[in-house]
C-alpha atoms as a PDB file:
ATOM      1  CA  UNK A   1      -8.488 -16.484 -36.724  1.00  0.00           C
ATOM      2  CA  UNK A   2     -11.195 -13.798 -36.185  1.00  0.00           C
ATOM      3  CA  UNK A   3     -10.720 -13.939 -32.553  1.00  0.00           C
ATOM      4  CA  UNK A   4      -6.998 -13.660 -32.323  1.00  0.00           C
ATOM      5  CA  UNK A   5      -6.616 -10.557 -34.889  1.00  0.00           C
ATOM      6  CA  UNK A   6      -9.373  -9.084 -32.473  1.00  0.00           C
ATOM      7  CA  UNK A   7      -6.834  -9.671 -29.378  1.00  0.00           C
ATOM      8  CA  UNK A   8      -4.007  -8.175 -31.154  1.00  0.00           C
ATOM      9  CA  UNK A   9      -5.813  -5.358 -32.124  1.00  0.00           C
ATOM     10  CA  UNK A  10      -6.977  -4.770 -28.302  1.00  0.00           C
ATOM     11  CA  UNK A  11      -3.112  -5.153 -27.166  1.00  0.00           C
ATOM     12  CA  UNK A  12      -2.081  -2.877 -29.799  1.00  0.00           C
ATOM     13  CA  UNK A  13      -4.804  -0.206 -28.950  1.00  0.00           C
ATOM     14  CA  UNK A  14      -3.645  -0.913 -25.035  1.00  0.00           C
ATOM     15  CA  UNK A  15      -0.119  -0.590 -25.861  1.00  0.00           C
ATOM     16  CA  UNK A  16      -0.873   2.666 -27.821  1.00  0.00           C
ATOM     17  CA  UNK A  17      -2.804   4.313 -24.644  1.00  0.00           C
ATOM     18  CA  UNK A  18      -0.300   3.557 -22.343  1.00  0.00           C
ATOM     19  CA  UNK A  19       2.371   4.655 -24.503  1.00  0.00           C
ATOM     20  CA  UNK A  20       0.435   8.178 -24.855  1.00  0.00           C
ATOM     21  CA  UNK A  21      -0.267   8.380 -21.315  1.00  0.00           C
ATOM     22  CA  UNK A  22       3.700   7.819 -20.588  1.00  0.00           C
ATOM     23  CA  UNK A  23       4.585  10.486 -23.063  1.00  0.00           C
ATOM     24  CA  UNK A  24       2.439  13.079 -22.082  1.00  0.00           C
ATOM     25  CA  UNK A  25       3.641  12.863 -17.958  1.00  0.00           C
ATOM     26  CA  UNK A  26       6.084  15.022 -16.644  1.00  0.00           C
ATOM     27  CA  UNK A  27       8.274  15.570 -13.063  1.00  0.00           C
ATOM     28  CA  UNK A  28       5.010  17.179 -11.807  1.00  0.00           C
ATOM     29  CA  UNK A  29       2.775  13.850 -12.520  1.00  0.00           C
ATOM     30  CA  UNK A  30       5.468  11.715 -11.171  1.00  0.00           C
ATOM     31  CA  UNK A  31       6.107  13.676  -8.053  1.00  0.00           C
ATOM     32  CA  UNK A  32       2.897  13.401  -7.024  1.00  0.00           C
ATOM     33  CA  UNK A  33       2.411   9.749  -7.808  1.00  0.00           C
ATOM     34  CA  UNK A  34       5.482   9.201  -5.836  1.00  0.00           C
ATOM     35  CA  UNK A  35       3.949  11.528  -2.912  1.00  0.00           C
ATOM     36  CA  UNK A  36       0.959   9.539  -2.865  1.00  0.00           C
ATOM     37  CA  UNK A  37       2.737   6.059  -2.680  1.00  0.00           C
ATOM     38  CA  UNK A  38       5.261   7.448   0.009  1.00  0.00           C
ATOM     39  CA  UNK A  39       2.010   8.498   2.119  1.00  0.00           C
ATOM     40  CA  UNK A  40       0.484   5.243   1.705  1.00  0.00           C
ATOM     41  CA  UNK A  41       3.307   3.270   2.592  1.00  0.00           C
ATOM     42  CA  UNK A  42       3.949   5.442   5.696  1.00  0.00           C
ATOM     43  CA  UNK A  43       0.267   5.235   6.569  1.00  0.00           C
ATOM     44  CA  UNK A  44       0.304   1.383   6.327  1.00  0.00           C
ATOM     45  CA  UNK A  45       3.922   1.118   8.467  1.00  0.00           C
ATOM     46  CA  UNK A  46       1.867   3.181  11.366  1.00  0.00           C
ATOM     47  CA  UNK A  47      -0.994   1.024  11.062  1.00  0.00           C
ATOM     48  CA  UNK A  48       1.019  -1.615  11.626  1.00  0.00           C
ATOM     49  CA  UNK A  49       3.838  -0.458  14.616  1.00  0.00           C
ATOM     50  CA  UNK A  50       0.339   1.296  16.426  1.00  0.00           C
ATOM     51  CA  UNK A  51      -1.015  -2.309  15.950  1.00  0.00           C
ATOM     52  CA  UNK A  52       2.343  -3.597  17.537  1.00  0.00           C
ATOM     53  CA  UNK A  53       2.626  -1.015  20.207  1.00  0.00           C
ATOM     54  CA  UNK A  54      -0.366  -1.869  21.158  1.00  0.00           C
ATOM     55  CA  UNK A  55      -0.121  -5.426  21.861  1.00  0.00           C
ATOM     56  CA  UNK A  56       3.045  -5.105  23.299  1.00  0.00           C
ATOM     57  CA  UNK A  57       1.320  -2.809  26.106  1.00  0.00           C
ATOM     58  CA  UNK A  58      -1.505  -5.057  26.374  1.00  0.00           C
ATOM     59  CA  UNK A  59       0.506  -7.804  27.647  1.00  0.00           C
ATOM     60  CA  UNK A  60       2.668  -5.710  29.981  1.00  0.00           C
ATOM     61  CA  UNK A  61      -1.032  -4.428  31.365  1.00  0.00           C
ATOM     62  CA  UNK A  62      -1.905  -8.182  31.855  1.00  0.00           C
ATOM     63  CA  UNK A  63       1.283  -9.148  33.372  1.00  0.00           C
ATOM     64  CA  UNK A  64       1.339  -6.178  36.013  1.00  0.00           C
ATOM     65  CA  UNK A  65      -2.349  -7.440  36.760  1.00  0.00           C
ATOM     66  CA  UNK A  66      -1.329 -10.950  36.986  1.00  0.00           C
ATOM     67  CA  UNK A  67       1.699  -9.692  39.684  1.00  0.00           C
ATOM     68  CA  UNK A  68      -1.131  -7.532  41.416  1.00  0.00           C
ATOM     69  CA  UNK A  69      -3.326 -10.669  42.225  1.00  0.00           C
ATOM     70  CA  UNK A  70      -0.678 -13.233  42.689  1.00  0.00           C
ATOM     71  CA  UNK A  71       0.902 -10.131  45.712  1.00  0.00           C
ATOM     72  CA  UNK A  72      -2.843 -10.033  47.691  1.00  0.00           C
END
């Protein structure tokens, strides 16, 4: 019984900080938390089209080397 008035008491107290955190944001605070997701995401999308771009030039290079030797 101990245990579980203990875990309520934690959620409540959890509950309570988040609530006061929420309250206390304004446009600012959420402006720049949705800068800093925007530049992550667009950080992560060039990782991964660099990553592509890079493949995809890779195997032309290997192909035009393949043609080079097959021609002598």
């Amino acid at each position: 019984m101990l245990n579980q008035q203990f875990d309520l008491t934690r959620l409540a107290a959890y509950l309570g900080s988040v609530m006061a955190m929420w309250d206390g944001w304004t446009l600012a605070d959420a402006s720049i938390l949705v800068g800093i997701v925007t530049a992550l995401l667009s950080s992560v999308a060039n990782l991964v089209y660099t990553y592509r771009k890079d493949r995809r030039e890779q195997r032309a290079s290997d192909a035009a080397a393949a043609r080079l030797e097959k021609d002598q």
